[in-house]
C-alpha atoms as a PDB file:
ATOM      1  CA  UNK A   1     -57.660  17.761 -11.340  1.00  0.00           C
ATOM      2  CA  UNK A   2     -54.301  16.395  -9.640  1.00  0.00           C
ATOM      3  CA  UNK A   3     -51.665  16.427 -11.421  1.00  0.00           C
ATOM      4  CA  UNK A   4     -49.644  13.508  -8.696  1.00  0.00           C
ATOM      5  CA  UNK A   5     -48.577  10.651 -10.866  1.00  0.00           C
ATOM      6  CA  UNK A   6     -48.942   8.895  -7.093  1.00  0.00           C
ATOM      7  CA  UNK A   7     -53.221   9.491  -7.308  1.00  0.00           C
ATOM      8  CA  UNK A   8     -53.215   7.712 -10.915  1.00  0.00           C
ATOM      9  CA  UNK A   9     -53.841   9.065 -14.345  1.00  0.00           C
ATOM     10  CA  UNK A  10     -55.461  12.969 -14.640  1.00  0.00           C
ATOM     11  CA  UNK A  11     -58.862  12.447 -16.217  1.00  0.00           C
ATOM     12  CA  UNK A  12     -59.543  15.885 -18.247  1.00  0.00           C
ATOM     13  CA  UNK A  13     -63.186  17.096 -17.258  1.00  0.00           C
ATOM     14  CA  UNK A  14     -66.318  16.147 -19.360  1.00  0.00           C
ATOM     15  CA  UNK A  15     -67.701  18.965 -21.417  1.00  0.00           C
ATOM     16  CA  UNK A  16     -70.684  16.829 -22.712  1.00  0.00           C
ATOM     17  CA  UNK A  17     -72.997  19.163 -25.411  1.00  0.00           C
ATOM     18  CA  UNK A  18     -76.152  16.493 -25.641  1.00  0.00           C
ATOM     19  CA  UNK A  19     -76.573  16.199 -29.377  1.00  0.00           C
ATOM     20  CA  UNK A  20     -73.240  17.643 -29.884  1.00  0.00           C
ATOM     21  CA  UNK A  21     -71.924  16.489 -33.392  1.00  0.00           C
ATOM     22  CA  UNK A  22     -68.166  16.355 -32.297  1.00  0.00           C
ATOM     23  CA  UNK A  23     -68.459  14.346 -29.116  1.00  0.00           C
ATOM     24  CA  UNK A  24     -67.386  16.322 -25.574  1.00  0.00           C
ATOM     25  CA  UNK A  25     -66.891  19.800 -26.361  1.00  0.00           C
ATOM     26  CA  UNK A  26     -65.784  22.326 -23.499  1.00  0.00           C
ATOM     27  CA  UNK A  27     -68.859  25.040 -22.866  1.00  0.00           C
ATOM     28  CA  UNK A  28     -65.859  27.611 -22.042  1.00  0.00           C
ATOM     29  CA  UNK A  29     -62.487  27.469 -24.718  1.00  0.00           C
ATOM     30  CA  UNK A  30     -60.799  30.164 -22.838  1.00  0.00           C
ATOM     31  CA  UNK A  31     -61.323  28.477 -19.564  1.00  0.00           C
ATOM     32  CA  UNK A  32     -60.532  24.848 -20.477  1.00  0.00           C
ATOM     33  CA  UNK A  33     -57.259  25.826 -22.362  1.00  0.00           C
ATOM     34  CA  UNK A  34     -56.226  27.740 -19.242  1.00  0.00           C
ATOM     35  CA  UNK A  35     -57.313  25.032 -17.493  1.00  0.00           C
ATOM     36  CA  UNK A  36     -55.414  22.756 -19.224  1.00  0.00           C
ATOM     37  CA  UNK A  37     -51.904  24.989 -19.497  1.00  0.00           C
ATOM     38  CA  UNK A  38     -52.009  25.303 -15.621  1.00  0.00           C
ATOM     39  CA  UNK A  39     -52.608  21.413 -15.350  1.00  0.00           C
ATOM     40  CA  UNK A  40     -49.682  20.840 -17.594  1.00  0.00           C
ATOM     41  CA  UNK A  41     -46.799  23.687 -15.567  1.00  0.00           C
ATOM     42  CA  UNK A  42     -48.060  22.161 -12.216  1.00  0.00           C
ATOM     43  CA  UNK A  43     -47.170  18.545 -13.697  1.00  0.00           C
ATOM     44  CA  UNK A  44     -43.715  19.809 -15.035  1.00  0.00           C
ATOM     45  CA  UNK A  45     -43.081  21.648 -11.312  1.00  0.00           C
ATOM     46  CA  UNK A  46     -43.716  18.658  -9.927  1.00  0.00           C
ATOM     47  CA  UNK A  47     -41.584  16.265 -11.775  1.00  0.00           C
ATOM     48  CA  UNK A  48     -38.670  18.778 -12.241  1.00  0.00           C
ATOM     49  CA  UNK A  49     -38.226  18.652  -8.032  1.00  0.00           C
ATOM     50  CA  UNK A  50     -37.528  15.097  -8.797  1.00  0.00           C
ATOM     51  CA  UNK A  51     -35.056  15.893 -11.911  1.00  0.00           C
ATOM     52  CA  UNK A  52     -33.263  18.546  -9.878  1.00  0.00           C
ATOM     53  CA  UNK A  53     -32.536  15.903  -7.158  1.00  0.00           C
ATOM     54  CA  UNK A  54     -30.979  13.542  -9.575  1.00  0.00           C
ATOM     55  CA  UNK A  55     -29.031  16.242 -11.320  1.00  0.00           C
ATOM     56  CA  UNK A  56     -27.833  17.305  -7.881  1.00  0.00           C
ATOM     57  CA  UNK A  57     -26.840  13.484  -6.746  1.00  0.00           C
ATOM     58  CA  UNK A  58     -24.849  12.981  -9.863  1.00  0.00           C
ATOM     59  CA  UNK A  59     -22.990  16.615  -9.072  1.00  0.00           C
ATOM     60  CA  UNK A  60     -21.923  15.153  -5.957  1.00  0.00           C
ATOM     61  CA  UNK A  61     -21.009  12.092  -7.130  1.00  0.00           C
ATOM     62  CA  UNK A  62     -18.825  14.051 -10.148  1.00  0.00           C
ATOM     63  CA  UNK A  63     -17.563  16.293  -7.903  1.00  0.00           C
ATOM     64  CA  UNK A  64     -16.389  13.262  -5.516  1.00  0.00           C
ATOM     65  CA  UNK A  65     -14.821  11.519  -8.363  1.00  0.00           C
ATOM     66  CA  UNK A  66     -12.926  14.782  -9.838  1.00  0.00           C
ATOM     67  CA  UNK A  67     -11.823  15.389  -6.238  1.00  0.00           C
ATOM     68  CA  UNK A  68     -10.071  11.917  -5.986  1.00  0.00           C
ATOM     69  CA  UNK A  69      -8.443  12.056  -9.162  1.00  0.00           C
ATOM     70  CA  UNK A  70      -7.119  14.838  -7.997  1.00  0.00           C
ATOM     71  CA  UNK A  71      -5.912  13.709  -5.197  1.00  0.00           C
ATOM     72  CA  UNK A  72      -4.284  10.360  -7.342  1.00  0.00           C
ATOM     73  CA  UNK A  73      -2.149  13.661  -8.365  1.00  0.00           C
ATOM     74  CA  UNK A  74      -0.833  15.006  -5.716  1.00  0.00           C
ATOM     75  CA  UNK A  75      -0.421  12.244  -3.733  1.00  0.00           C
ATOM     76  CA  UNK A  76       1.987  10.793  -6.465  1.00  0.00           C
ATOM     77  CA  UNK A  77       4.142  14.071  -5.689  1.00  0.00           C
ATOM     78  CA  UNK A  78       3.678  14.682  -2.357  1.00  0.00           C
ATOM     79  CA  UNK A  79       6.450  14.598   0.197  1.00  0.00           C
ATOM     80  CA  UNK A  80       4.943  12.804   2.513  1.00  0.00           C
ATOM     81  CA  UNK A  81       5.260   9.879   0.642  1.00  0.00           C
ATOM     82  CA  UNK A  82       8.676   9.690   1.340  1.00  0.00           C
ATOM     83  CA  UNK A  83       8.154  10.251   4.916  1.00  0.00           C
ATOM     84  CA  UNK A  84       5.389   7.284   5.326  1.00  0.00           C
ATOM     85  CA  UNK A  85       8.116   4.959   3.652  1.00  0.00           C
ATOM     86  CA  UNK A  86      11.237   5.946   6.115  1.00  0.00           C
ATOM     87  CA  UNK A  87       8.653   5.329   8.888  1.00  0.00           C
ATOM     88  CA  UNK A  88       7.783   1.995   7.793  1.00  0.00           C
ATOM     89  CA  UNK A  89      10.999   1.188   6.543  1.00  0.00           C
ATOM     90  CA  UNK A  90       9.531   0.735   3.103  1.00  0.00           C
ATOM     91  CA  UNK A  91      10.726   1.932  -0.359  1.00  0.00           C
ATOM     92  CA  UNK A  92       8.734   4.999  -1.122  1.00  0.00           C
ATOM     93  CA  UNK A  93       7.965   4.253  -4.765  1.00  0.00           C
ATOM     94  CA  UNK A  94       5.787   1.171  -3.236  1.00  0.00           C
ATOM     95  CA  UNK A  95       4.044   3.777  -0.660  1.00  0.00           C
ATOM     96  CA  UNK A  96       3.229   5.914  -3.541  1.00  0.00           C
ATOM     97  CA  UNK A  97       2.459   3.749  -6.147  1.00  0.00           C
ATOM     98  CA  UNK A  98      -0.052   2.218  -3.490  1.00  0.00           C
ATOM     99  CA  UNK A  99      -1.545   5.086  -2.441  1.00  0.00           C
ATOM    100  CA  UNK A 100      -1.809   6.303  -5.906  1.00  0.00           C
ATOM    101  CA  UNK A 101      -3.749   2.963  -7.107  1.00  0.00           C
ATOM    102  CA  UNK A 102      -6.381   3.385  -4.195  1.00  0.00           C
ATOM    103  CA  UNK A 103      -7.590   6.948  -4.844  1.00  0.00           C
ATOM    104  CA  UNK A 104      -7.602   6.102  -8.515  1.00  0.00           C
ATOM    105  CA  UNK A 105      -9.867   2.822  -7.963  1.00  0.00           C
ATOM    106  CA  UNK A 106     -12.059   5.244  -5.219  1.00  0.00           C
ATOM    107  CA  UNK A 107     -12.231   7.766  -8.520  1.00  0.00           C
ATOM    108  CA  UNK A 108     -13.420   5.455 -10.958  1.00  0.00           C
ATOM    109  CA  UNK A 109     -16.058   3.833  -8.247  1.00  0.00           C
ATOM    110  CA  UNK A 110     -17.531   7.629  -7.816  1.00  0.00           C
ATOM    111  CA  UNK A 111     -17.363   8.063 -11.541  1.00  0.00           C
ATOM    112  CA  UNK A 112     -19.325   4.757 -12.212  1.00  0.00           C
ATOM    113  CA  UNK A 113     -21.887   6.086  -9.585  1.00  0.00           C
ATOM    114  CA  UNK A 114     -22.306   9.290 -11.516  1.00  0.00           C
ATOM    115  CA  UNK A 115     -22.549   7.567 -14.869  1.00  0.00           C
ATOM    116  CA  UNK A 116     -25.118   4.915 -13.952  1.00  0.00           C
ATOM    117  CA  UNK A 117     -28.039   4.666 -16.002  1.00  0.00           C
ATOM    118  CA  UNK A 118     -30.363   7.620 -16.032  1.00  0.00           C
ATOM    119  CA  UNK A 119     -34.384   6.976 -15.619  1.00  0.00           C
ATOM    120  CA  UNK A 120     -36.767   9.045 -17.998  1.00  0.00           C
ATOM    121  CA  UNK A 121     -37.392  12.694 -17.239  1.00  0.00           C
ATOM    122  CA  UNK A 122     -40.751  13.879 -17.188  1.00  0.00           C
ATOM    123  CA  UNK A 123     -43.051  10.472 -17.509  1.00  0.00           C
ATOM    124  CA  UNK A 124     -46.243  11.678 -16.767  1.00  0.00           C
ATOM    125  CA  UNK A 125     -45.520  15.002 -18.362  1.00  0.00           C
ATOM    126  CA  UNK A 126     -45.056  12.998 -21.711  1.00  0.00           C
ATOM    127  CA  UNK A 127     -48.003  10.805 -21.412  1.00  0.00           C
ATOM    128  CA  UNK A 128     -50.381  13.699 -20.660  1.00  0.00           C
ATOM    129  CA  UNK A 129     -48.802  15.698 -23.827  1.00  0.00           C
ATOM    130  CA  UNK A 130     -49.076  12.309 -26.226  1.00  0.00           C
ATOM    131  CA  UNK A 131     -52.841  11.829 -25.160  1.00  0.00           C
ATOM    132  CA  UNK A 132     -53.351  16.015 -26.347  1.00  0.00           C
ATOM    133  CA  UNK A 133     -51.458  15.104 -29.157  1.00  0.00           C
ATOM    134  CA  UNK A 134     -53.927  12.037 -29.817  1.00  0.00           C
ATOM    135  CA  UNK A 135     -57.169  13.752 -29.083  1.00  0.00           C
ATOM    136  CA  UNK A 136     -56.007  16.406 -31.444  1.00  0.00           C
ATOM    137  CA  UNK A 137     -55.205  14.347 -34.192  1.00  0.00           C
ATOM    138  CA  UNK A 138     -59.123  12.543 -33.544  1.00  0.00           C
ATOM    139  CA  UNK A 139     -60.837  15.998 -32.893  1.00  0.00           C
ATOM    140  CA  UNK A 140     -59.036  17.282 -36.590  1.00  0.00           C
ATOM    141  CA  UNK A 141     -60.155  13.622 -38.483  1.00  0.00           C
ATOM    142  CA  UNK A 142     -63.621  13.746 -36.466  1.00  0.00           C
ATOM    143  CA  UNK A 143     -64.390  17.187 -38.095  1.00  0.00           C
ATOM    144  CA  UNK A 144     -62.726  16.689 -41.667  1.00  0.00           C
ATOM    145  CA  UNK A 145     -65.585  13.912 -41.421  1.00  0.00           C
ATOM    146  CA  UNK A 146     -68.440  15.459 -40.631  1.00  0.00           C
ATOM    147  CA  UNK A 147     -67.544  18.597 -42.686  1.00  0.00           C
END
């Protein structure tokens, strides 16, 4: 069994008993349950290298963003402002009042790219754990039925 949500849905095997009562029962607990436990941590391995990616992207992006605002800072007091606008000729409240609005619009652009809507974590790990969930709910009302 493959846990790649790429390959398609993991089919669990068929533990057919002929004339078993309950429907498909495994010939081996111990060896199905470990079966299924080391399905489910290879699924979660594999979908946490994709989380940790995200989680890393969004870091960056954060980090960008605190960096700028930052910079909006000391930019505002920097000397150099003063020296830009004697260069120029300009007055150096424009020069840093200017500089200051750029580096705060580049720190709320890397803030919106660090906010932006997160996708689900963990897809196929929830789908596999809702159809346990579901085929333990019909394996309890199956038996409660023929008991």
């Amino acid at each position: 069994m493959n846990p790649s949500p790429e390959l398609g849905p993991i089919e669990p095997p068929n533990y057919s008993l002929p004339g078993a009562p309950l429907g498909d029962l495994p010939l081996n607990w111990r060896q199905a349950i470990m079966e299924l436990i080391a399905n489910r941590f290879a699924m979660i391995q594999l979908e946490s290298k994709g989380v940790f990616g995200r989680i890393a992207r969004r870091g960056i992006f954060l980090g960008l963003s605190v960096g700028c605002l930052v910079a909006t800072w000391i930019l505002v007091l920097a000397g150099g402002i003063a020296w830009i606008a004697e260069a120029n000729n300009w007055h150096w409240s424009r020069v840093a009042l200017v500089t200051a609005l750029v580096h705060f619009l580049l720190g709320v652009l890397f803030a919106r790219k660090a906010t932006g809507p997160a996708s689900p974590t963990f897809p196929a790990t929830r789908n596999e754990f809702q159809k346990d969930r579901e085929w333990i709910e019909n394996f309890h009302t199956t038996k409660k039925s023929n008991d």
